[in-house]
Protein backbone atom coordinates (compact mmCIF):
# COMPACT_ATOMS: atom_id res chain seq x y z
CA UNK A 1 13.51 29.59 -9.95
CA UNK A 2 14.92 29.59 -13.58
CA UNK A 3 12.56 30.88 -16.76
CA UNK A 4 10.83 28.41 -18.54
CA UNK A 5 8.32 27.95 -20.98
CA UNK A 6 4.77 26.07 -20.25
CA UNK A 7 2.05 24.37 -22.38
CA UNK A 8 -0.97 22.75 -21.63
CA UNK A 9 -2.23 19.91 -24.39
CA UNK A 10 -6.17 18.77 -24.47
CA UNK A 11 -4.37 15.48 -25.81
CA UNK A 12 -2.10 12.96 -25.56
CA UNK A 13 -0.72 13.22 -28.56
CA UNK A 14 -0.52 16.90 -28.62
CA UNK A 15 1.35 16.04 -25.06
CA UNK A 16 4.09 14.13 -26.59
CA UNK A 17 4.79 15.97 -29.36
CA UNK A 18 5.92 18.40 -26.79
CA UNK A 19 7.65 16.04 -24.92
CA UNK A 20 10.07 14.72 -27.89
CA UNK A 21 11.70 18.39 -28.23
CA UNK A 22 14.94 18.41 -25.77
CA UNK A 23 14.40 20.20 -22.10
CA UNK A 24 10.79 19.31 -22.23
CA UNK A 25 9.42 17.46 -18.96
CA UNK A 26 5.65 16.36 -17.92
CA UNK A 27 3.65 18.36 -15.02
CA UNK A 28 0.45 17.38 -13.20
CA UNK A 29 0.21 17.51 -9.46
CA UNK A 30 3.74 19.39 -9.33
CA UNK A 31 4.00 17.32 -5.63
CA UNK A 32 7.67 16.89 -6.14
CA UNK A 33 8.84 18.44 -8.89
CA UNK A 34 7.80 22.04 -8.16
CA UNK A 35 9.94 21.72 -4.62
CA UNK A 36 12.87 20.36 -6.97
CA UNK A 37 12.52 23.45 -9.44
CA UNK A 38 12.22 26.03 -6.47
CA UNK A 39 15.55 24.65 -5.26
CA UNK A 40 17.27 24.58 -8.37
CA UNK A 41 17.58 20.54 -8.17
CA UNK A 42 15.87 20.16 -11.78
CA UNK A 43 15.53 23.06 -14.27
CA UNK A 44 13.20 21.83 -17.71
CA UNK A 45 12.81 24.49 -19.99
CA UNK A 46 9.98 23.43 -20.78
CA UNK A 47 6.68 22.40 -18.43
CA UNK A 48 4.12 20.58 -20.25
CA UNK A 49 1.10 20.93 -18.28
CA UNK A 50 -0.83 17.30 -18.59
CA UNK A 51 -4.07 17.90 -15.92
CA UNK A 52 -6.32 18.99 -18.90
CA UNK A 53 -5.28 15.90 -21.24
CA UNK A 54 -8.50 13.91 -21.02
CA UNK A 55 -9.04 10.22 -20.40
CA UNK A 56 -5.97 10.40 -17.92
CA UNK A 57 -8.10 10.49 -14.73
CA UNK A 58 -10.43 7.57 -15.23
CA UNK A 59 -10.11 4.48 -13.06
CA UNK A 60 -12.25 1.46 -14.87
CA UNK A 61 -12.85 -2.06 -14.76
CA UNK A 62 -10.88 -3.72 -17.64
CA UNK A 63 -12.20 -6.13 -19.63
CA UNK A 64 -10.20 -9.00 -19.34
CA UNK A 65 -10.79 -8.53 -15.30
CA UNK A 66 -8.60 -6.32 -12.96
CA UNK A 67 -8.39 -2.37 -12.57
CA UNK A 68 -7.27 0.36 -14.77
CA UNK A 69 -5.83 3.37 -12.78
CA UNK A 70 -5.40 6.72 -14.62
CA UNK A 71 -2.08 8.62 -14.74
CA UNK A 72 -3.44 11.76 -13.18
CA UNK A 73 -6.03 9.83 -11.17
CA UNK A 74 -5.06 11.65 -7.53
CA UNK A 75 -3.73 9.42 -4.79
CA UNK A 76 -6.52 10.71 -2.90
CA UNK A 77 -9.56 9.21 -5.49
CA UNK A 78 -7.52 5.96 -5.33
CA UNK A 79 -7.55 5.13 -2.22
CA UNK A 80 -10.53 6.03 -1.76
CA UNK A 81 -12.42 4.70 -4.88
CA UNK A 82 -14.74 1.57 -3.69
CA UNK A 83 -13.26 -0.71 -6.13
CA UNK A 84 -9.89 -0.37 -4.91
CA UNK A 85 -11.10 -0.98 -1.31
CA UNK A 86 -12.51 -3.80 -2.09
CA UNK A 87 -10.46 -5.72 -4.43
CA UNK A 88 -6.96 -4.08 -3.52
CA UNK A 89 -7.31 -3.07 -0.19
CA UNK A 90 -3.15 -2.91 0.26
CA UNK A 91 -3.05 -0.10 -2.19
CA UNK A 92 -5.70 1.96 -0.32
CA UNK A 93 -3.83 1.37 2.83
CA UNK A 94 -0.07 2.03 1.31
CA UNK A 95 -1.61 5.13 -0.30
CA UNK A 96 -3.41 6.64 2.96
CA UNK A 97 0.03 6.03 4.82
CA UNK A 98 2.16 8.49 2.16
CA UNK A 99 1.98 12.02 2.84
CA UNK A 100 -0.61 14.43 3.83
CA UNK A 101 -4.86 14.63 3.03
CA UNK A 102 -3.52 17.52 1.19
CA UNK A 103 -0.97 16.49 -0.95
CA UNK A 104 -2.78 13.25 -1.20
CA UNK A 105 -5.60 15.57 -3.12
CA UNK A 106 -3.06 16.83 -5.43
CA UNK A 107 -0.75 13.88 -6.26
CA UNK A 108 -1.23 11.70 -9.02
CA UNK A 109 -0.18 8.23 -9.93
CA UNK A 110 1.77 8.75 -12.12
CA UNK A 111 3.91 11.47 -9.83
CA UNK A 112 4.00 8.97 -7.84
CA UNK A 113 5.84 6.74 -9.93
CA UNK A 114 8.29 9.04 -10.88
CA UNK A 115 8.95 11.27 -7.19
CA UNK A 116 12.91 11.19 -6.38
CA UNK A 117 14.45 10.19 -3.52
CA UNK A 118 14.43 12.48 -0.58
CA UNK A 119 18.10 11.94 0.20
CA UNK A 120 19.13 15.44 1.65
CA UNK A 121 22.60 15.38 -0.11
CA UNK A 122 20.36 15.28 -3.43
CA UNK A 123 17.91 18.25 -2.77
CA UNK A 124 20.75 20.48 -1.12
CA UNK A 125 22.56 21.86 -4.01
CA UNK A 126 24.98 23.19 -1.93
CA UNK A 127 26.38 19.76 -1.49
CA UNK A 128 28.37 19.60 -5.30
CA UNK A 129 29.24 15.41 -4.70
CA UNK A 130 25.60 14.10 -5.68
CA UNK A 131 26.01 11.57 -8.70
CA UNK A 132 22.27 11.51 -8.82
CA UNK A 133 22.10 15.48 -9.39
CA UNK A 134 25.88 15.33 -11.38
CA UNK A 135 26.89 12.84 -12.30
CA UNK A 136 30.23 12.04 -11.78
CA UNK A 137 30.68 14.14 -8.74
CA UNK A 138 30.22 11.07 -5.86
CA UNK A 139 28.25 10.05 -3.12
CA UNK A 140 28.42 12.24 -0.22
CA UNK A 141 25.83 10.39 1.80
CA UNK A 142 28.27 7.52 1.78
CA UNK A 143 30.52 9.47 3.86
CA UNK A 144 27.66 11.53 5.49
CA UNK A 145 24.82 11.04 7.52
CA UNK A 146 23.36 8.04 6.02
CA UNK A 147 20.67 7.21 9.08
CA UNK A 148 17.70 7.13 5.94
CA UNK A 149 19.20 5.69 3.36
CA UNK A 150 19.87 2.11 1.69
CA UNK A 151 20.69 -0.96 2.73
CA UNK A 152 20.03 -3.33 -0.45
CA UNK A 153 21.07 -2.93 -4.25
CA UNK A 154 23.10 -0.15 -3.25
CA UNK A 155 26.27 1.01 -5.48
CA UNK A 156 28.86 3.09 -4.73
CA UNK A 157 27.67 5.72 -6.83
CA UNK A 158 24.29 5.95 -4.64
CA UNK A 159 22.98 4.86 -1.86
CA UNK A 160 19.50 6.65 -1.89
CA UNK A 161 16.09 5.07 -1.48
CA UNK A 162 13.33 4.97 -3.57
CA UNK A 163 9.88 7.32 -1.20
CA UNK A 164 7.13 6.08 -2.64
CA UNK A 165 4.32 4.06 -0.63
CA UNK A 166 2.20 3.23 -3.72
CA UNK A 167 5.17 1.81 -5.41
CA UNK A 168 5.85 -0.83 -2.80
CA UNK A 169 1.76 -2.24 -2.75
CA UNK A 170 1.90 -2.32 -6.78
CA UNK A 171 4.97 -4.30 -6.54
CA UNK A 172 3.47 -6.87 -4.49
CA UNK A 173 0.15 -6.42 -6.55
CA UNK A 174 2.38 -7.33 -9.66
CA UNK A 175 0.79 -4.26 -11.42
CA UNK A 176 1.76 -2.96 -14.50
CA UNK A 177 3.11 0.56 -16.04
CA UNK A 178 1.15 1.71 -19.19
CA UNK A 179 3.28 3.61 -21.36
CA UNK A 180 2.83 5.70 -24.42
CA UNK A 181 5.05 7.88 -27.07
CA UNK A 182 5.15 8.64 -30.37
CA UNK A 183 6.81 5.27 -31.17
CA UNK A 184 3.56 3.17 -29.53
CA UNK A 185 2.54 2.25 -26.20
CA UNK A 186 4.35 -0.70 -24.07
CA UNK A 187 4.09 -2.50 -21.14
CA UNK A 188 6.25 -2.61 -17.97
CA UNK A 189 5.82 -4.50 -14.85
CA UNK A 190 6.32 -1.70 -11.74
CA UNK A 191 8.83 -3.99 -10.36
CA UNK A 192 11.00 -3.38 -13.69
CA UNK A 193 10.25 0.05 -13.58
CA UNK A 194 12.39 1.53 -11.07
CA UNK A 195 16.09 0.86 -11.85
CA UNK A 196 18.83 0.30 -9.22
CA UNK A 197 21.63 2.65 -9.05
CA UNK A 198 24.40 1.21 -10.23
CA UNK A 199 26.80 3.49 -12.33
CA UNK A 200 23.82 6.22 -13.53
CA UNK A 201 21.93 6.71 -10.79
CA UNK A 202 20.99 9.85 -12.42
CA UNK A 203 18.13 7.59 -14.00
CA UNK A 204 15.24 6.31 -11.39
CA UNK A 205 13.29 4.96 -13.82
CA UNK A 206 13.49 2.88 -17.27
CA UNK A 207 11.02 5.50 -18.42
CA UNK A 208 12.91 6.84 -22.09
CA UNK A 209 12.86 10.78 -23.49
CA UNK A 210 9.38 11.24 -24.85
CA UNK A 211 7.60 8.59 -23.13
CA UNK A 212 4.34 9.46 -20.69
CA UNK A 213 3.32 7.04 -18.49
CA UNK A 214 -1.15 6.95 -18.99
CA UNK A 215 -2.26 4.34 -16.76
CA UNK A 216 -1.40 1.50 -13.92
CA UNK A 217 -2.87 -1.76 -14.62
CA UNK A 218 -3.68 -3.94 -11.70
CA UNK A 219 -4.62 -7.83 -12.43
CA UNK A 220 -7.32 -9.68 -11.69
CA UNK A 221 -5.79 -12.04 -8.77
CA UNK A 222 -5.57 -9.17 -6.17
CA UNK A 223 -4.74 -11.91 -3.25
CA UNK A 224 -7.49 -8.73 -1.76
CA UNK A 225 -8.49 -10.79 2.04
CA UNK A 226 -5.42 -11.43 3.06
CA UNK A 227 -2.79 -8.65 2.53
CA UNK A 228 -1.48 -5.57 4.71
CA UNK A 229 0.85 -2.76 4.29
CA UNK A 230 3.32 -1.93 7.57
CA UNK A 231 5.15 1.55 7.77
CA UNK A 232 7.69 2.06 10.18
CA UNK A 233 8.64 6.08 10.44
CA UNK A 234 9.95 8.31 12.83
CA UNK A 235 6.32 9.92 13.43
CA UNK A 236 2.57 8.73 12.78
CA UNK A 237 2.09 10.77 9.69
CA UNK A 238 3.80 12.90 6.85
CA UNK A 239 7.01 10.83 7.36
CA UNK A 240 8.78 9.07 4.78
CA UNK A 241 9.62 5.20 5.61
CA UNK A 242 12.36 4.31 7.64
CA UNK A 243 11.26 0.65 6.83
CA UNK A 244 8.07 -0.43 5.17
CA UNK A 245 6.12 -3.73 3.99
CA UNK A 246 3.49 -4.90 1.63
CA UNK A 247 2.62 -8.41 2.26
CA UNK A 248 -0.02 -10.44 0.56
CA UNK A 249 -1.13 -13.92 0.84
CA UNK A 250 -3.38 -16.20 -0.80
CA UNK A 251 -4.55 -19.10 1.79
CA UNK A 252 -6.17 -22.58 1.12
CA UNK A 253 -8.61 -24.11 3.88
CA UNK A 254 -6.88 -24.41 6.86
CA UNK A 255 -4.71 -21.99 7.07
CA UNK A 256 -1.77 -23.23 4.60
CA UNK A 257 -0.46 -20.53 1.89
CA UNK A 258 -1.18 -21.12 -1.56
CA UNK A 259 0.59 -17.96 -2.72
CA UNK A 260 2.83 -15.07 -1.26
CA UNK A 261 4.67 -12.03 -1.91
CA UNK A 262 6.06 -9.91 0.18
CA UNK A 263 7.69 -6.33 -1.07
CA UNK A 264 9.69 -3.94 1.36
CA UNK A 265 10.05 -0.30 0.98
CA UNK A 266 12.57 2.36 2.33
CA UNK A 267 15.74 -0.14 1.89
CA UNK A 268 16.49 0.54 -1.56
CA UNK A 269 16.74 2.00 -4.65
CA UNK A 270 13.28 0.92 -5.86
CA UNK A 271 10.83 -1.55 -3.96
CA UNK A 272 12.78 -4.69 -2.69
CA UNK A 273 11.02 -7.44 -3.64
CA UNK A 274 11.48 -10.94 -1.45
CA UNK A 275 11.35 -13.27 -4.14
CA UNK A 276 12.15 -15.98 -1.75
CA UNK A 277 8.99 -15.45 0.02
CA UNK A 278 6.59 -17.86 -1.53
CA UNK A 279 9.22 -21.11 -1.88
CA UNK A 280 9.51 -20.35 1.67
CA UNK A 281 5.67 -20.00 2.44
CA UNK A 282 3.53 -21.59 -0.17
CA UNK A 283 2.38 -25.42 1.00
CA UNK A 284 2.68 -24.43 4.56
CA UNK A 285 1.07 -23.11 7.83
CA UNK A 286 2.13 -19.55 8.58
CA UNK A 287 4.56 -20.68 11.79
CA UNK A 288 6.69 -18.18 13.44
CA UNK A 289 10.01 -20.17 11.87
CA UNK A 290 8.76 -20.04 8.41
CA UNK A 291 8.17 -15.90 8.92
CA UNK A 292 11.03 -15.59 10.02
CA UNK A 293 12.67 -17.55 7.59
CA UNK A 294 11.46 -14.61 4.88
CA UNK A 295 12.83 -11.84 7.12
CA UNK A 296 16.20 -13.75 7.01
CA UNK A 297 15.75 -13.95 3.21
CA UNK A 298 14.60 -10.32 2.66
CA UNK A 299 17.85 -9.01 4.56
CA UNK A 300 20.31 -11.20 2.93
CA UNK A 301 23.31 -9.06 0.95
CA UNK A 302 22.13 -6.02 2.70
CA UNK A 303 25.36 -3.54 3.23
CA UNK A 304 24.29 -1.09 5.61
CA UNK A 305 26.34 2.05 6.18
CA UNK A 306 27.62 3.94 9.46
CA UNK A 307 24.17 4.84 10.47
CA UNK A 308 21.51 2.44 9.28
CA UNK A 309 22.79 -0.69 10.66
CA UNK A 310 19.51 -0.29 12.67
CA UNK A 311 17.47 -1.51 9.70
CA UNK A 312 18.49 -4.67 9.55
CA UNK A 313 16.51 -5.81 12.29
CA UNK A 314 14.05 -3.28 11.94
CA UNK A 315 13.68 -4.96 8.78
CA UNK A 316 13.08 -8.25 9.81
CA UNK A 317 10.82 -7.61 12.20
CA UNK A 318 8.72 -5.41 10.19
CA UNK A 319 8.62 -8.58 7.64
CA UNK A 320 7.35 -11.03 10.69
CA UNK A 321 4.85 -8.59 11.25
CA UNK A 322 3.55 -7.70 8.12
CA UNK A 323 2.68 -11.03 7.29
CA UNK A 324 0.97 -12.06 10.63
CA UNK A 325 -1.17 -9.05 10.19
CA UNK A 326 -1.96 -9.91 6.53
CA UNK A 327 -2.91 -13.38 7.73
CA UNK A 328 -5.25 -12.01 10.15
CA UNK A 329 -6.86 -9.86 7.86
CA UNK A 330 -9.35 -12.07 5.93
CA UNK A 331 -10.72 -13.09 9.43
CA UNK A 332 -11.26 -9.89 11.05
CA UNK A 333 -12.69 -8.19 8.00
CA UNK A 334 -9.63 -5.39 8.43
């Protein structure tokens, strides 16, 4: 690992008065980045140690309704805090299906937010053509072993996909990115956060230099009975998605949706969001045809490579799935 200095702000602002000198980069959990450091993926030259900035960890009621979730609030306290279960169960369940107990205790949200992709060709440095690591080098996973990778919004500078669980359920959740420099705070929808590759996918995020994300906001309208998050992996646990699915609903008397949205995970370069889903959904029953009708629409463009043709249906299936389980949910009390 290379030298580098360290600090560790009681503030915020102390924090990101740090963070607008060049080299500089933001610390808490260290779930991701330490593993990047180690293998010489990322090298700041300066770690600015945020765990002891205070206010960061709080998870609140707001006033205007809905949840505040702290930055370094551990994936662990979220999924387990009761107001989360209650009104948000989908972000419990997408949290509880990401990584270890362990790592769970020691990631935060806003880690989260900002983890890489786990493409191998982007955490082996001894592959040189990774435009995501230097840029301007290539793609090598487009000419490699591409089983885990992209199928939508893909370039052909990248084809990598976006790891995070917790991403995916705020998506559907339509939460919201609190963000704070020395220029003011603004306010960024998660769906808008991530960024697609295409020609500097060296950038996952619209996250600027000097900017700290504080908090996740989640609304009021939760669509909490009726929602479920699907993960399709290789093994039960401490596997990254080959295909996952947040689905929510909203449902009227008798069965007939009032509102959907359905978000899919491990397919692309941030969480894919079927935006097709509730013209397809909303004033009807939940048929087969009509799911299926949103699998068809959340696969549509997708360009899959040599080895992940298999998501495709994978996809779709997951989708059909997802949704019948969400609409279930309400009525079994799951």
């Amino acid at each position: 690992m290379h030298n580098f200095s360290y600090a560790r702000p009681r503030d915020i602002e102390a924090a990101l008065r740090l963070a607008a000198q060049p080299g500089s980069q933001f610390i808490a959990g260290g779930t991701n980045l330490v593993d990047l450091m180690k293998g010489g993926v990322q090298m700041p030259g300066r770690l600015i140690d945020i765990t002891r900035v205070t206010g960061l960890a709080r998870i609140h009621e707001l006033p205007q309704g809905g949840l505040r979730i702290g930055a370094l609030a551990t994936n662990a306290d979220t999924a387990a805090h009761s107001l989360v279960r209650e009104r948000y169960p989908l972000l419990s369940q997408a949290i509880l299906a990401g990584a270890s107990p362990q790592l769970r205790n020691m990631a935060t949200t806003g880690g989260n937010l900002l983890q890489r992709t786990r493409c191998p060709f982007f955490y082996d440095i001894g592959f040189r053509e990774c435009n995501k690591r230097n840029p301007g080098t290539g793609c090598a996973a487009l000419g490699g072993f591409n089983r885990n990778h992209a199928i939508l919004g893909t370039s052909e500078e990248c084809i990598a996909v976006n790891p995070s669980d917790m991403s995916v359920a705020l998506v559907a959740l339509e939460a919201v990115v609190q963000i704070r420099s020395l220029r003011g705070v603004r306010q960024v929808p998660v769906a808008e956060f991530q960024r697609l590759p295409g020609d500097t996918p060296q950038h996952d995020t619209i996250l600027g230099p000097g900017e700290m994300i504080t908090a996740v906001d989640l609304p009021g309208n939760s669509l909490a009975r009726h929602s479920h998050y699907l993960k399709v992996r290789d093994r039960a646990s401490y596997a990254f998605a080959l295909v996952s699915v947040a689905a929510a609903l909203e449902l009227e008397a008798g069965g007939v949706v009032k509102d959907a949205r359905v978000v899919v995970g491990g397919v692309a370069h941030k969480p894919w969001r079927v935006a097709e889903a509730r013209a397809l959904l909303v004033g009807h029953h939940l048929e087969l045809r009509s799911l299926e009708a949103v699998a068809d629409a959340a696969v549509r463009g997708a360009q899959p490579r040599q080895d992940n043709a298999f998501k495709i249906p994978l996809m779709k299936r997951a989708v059909v799935r997802a949704l019948s389980e969400a609409s279930q949910a309400g009525r079994t009390g799951t």
